[in-house]
N, C-alpha and C. Protein backbone atom coordinates (compact mmCIF):
# COMPACT_ATOMS: atom_id res chain seq x y z
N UNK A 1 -218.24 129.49 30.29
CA UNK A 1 -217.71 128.20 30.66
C UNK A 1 -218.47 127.69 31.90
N UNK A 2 -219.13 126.78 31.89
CA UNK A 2 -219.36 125.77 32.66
C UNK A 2 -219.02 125.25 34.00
N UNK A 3 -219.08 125.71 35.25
CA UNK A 3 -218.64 124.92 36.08
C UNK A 3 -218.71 123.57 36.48
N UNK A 4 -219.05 122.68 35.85
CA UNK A 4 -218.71 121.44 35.77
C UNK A 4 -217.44 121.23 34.64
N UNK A 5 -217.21 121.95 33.86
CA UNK A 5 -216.08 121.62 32.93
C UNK A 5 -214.77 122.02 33.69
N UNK A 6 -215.10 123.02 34.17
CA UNK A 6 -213.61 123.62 35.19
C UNK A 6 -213.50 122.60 36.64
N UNK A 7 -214.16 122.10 37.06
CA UNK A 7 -213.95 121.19 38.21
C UNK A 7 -213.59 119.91 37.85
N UNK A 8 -213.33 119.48 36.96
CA UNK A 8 -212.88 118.41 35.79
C UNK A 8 -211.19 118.57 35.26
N UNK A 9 -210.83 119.94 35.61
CA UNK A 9 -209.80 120.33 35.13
C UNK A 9 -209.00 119.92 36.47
N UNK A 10 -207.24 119.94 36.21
CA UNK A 10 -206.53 120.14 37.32
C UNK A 10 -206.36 121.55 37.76
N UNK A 11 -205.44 121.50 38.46
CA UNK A 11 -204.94 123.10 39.12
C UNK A 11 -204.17 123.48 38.12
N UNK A 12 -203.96 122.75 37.37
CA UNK A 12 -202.42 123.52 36.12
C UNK A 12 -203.45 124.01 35.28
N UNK A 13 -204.19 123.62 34.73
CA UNK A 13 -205.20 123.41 33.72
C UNK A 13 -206.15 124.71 34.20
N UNK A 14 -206.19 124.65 35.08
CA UNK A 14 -207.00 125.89 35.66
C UNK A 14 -206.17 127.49 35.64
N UNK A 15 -205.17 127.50 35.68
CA UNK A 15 -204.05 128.43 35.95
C UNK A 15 -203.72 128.87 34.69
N UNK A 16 -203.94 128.04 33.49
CA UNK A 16 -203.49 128.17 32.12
C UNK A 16 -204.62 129.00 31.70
N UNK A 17 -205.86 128.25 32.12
CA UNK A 17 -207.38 129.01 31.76
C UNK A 17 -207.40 130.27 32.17
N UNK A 18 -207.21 130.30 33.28
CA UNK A 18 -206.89 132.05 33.93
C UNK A 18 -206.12 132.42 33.35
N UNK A 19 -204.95 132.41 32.91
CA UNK A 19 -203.83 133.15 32.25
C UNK A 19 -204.47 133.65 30.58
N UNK A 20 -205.28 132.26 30.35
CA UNK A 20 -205.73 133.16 28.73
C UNK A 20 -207.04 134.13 28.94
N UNK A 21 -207.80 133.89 30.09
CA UNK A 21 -208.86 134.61 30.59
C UNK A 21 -208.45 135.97 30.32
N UNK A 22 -207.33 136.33 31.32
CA UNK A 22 -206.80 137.49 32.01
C UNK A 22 -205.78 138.27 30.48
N UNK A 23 -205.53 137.54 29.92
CA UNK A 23 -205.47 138.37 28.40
C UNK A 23 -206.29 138.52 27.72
N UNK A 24 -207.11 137.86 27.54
CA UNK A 24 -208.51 138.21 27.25
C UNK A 24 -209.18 139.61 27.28
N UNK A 25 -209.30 139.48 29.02
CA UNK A 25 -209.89 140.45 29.84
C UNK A 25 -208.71 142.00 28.68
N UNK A 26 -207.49 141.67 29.24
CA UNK A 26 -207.02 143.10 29.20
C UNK A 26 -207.24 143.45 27.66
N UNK A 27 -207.16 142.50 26.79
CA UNK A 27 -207.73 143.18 25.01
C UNK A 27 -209.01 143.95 24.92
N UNK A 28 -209.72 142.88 25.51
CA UNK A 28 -211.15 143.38 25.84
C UNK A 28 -211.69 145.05 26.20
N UNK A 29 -210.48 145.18 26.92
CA UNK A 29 -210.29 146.75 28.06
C UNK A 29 -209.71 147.30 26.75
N UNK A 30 -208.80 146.81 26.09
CA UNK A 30 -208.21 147.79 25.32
C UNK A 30 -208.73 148.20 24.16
N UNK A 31 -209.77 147.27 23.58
CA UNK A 31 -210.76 147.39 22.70
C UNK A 31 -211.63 148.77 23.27
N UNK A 32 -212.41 148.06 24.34
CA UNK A 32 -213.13 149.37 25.02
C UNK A 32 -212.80 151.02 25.08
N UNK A 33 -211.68 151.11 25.31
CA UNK A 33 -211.43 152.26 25.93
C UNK A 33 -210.82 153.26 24.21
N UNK A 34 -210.53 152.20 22.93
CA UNK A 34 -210.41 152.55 21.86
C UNK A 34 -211.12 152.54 20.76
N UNK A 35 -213.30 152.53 21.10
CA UNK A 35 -213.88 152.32 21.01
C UNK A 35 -214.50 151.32 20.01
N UNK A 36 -213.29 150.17 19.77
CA UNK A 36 -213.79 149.52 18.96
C UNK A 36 -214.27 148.08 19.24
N UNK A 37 -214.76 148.04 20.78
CA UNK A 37 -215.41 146.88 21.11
C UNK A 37 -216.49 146.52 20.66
N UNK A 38 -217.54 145.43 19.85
CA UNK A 38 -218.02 145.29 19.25
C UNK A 38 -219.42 144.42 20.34
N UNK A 39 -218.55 143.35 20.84
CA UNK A 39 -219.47 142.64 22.10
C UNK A 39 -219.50 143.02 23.49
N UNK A 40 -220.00 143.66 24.05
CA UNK A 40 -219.74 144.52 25.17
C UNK A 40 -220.12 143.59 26.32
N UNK A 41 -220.96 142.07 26.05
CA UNK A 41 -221.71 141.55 26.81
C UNK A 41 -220.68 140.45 27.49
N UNK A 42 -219.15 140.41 26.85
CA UNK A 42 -218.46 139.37 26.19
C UNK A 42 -217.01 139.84 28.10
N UNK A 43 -217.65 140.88 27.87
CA UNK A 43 -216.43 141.95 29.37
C UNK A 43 -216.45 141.52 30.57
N UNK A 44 -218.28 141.19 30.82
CA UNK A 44 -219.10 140.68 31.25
C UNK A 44 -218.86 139.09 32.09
N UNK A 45 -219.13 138.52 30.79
CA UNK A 45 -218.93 136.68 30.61
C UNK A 45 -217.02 136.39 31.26
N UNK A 46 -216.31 137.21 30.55
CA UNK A 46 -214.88 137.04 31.24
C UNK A 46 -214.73 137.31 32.65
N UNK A 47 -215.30 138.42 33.05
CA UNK A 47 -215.01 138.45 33.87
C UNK A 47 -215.41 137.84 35.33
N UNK A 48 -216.53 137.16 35.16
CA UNK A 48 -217.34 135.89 35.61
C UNK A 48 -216.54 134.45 35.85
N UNK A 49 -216.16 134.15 34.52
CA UNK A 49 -215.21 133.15 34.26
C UNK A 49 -214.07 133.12 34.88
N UNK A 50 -213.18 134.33 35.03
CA UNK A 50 -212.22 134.50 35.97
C UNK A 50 -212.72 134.35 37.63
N UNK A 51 -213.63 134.66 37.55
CA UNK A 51 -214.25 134.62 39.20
C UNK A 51 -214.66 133.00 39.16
N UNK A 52 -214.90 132.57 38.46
CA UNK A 52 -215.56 131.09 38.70
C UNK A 52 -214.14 130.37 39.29
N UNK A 53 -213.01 130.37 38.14
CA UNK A 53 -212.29 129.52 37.89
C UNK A 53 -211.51 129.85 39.30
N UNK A 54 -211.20 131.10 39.80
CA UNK A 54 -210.55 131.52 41.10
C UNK A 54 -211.32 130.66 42.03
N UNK A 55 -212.35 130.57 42.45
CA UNK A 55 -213.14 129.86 43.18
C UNK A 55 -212.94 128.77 43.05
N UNK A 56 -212.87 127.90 42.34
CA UNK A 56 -213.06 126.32 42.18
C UNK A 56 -211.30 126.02 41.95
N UNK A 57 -210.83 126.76 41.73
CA UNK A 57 -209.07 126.63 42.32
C UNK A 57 -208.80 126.85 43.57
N UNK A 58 -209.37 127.47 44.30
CA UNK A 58 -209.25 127.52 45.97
C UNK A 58 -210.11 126.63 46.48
N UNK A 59 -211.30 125.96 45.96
CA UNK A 59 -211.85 124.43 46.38
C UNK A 59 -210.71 123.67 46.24
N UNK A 60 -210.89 123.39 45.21
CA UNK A 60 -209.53 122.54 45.25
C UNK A 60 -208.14 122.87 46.00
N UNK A 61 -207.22 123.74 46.29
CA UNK A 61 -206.50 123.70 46.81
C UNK A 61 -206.72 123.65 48.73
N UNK A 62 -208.42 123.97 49.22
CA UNK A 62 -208.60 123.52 50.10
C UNK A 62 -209.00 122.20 50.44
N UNK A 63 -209.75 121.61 49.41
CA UNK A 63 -209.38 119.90 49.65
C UNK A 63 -208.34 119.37 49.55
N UNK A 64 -207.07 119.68 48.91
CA UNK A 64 -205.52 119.39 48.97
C UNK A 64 -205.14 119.30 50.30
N UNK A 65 -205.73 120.46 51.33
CA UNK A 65 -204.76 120.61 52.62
C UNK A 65 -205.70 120.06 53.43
N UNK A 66 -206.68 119.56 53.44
CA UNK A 66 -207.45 118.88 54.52
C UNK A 66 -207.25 117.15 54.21
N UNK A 67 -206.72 117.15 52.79
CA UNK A 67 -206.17 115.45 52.93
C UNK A 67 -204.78 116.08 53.44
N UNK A 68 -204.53 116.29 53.09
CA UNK A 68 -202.58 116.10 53.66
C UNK A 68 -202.75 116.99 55.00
């Protein structure tokens, strides 16, 4: 995912994205560890995505508190 597509999003919208990320992530793990993960590169890309989207949700919630 794109960081221009996630900075486009709101904070709800962002929180929802993380929430399907972060199930994602844990199938992903559970695939792994039951060796039937198939895209290994895919563990990778999520877990990136979760780091992006954390980041550009704390931009945003620090431009929130410097207007108000």
């Amino acid at each position: 995912m794109k960081a221009a597509e996630l900075r486009g999003m709101t904070l709800d919208q962002l929180e929802e994205e993380l929430l399907k990320l972060k199930k994602e992530q844990f199938n992903l793990r559970f695939q792994a560890a039951s060796g039937q993960l198939e895209n290994t590169a895919r563990v990778r890309q999520v877990r990136r995505d979760i780091a992006r989207i954390k980041t550009i949700a704390r931009e945003k919630r620090a431009g929130q508190a410097q207007k108000g």
